[in-house]
Protein backbone atom coordinates (compact mmCIF):
# COMPACT_ATOMS: atom_id res chain seq x y z
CA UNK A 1 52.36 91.49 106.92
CA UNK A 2 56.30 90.56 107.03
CA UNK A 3 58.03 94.22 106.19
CA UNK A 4 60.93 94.27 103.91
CA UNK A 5 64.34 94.07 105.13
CA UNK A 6 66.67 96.48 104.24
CA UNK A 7 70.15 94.46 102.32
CA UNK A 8 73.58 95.57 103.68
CA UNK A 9 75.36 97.53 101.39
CA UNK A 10 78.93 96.55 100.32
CA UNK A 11 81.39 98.63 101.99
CA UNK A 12 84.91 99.87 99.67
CA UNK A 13 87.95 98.25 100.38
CA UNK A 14 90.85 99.61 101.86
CA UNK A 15 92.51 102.29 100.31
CA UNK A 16 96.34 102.76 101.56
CA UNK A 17 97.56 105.77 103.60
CA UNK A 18 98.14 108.66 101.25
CA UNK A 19 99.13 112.37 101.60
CA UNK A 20 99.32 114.90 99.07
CA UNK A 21 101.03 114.58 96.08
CA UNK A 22 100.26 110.75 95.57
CA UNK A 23 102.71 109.60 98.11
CA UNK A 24 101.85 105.77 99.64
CA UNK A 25 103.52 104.69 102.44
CA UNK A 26 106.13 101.37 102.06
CA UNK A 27 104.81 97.87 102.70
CA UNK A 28 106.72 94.78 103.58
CA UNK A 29 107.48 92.17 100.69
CA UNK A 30 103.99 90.32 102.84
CA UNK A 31 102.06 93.02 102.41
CA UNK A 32 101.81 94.14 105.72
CA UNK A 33 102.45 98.05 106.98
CA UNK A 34 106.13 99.37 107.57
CA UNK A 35 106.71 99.44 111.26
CA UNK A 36 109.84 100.52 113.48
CA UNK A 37 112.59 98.33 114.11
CA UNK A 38 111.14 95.15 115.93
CA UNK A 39 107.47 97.04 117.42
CA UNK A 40 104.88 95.65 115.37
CA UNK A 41 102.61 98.23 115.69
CA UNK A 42 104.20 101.24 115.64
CA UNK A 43 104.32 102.40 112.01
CA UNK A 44 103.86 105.35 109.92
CA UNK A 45 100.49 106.06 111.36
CA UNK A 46 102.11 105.90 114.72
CA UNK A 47 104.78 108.39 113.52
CA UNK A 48 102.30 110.82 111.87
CA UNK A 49 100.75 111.24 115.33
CA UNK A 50 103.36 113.78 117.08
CA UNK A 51 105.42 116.01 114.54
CA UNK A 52 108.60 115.24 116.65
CA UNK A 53 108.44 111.71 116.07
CA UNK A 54 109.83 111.41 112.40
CA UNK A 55 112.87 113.26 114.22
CA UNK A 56 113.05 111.16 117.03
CA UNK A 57 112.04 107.86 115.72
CA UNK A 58 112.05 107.97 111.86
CA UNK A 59 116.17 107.13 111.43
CA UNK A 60 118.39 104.27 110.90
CA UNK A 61 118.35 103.35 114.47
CA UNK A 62 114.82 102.35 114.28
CA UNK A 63 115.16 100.80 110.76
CA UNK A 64 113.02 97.86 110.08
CA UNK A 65 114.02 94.34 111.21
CA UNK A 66 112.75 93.00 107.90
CA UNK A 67 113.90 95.73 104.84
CA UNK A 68 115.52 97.74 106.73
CA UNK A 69 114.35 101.31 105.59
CA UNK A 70 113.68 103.72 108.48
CA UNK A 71 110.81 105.68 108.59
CA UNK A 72 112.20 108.76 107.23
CA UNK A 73 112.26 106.68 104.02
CA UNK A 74 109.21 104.35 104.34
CA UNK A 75 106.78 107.27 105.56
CA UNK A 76 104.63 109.75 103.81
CA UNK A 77 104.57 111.53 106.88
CA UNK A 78 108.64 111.86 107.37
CA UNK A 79 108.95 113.05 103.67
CA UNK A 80 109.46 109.24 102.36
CA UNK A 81 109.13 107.54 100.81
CA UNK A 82 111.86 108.46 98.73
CA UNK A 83 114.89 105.87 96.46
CA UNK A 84 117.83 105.49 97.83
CA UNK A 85 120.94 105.32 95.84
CA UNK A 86 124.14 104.66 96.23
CA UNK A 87 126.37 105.89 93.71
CA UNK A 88 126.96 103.91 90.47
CA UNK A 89 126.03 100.83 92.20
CA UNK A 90 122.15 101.19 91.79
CA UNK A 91 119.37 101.04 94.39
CA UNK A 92 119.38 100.02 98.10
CA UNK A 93 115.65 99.50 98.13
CA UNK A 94 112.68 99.92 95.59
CA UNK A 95 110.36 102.47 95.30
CA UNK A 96 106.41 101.12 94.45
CA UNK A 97 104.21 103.22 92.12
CA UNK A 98 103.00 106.24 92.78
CA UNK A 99 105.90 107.52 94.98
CA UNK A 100 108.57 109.91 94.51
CA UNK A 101 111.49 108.59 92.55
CA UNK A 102 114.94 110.17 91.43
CA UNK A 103 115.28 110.22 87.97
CA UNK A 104 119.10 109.66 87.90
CA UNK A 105 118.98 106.72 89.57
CA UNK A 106 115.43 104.80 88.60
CA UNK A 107 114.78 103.18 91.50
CA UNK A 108 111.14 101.84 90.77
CA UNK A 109 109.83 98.52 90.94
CA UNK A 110 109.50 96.87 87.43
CA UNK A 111 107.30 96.99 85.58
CA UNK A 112 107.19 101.14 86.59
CA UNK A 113 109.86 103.72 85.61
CA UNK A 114 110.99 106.77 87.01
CA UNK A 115 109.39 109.62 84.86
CA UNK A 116 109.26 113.00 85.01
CA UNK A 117 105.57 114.67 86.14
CA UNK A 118 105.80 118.72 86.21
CA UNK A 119 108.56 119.63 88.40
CA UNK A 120 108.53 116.38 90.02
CA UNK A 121 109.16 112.58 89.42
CA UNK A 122 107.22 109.47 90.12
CA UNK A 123 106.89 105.91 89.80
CA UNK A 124 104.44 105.16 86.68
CA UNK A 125 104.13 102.86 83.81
């Protein structure tokens, strides 16, 4: 007598790289993880590997070839990612939901806004 096969059970999708607090580390406009400079490869998991490397690795030097954040600002792990303003002339980059945000200088990407969240401030809707 045949014996019944056990069915493969769905497995959950993805869920992106988060610390505590909420923090989700930057994407590219494709989709695809932040890496440094021109090394495919060697991203924000790479950084989060060795405590030294955020130092060594996570500044403007080895800023993305495509958005140009470094890791210090595209990384959880680096204490990113965080807006970045410059003066009265608005945002350098965007800041995706869920992440820290200044509230003097909303930085989010629409639809989200800056708001306040204890002592803290996020990008929500």
């Amino acid at each position: 007598q045949p014996q019944p096969q056990p069915q493969p059970q769905p497995q959950p999708a993805p869920v992106p790289p988060t610390i505590s607090g909420g923090c989700v580390d930057v994407t590219l406009d494709d989709g695809s993880d932040w890496y440094l400079a021109t090394y495919k490869g060697f991203g924000c998991a790479w950084l989060a590997e060795d405590s030294s490397r955020c130092e060594s690795y996570g500044g403007s030097s080895y800023a993305n070839e495509k958005n140009g954040m470094s890791g210090k600002a595209a990384c959880c792990t680096c204490h990113g990612p965080e807006p970045v303003a410059v003066g009265s002339t608005g945002c350098t980059s965007k800041v995706q939901f869920g992440q820290s945000c200044d509230l003097a200088n909303d930085c989010c990407v629409s639809p989200f806004k800056c708001k306040a969240w204890g002592s803290l401030s996020y990008c929500l809707n």
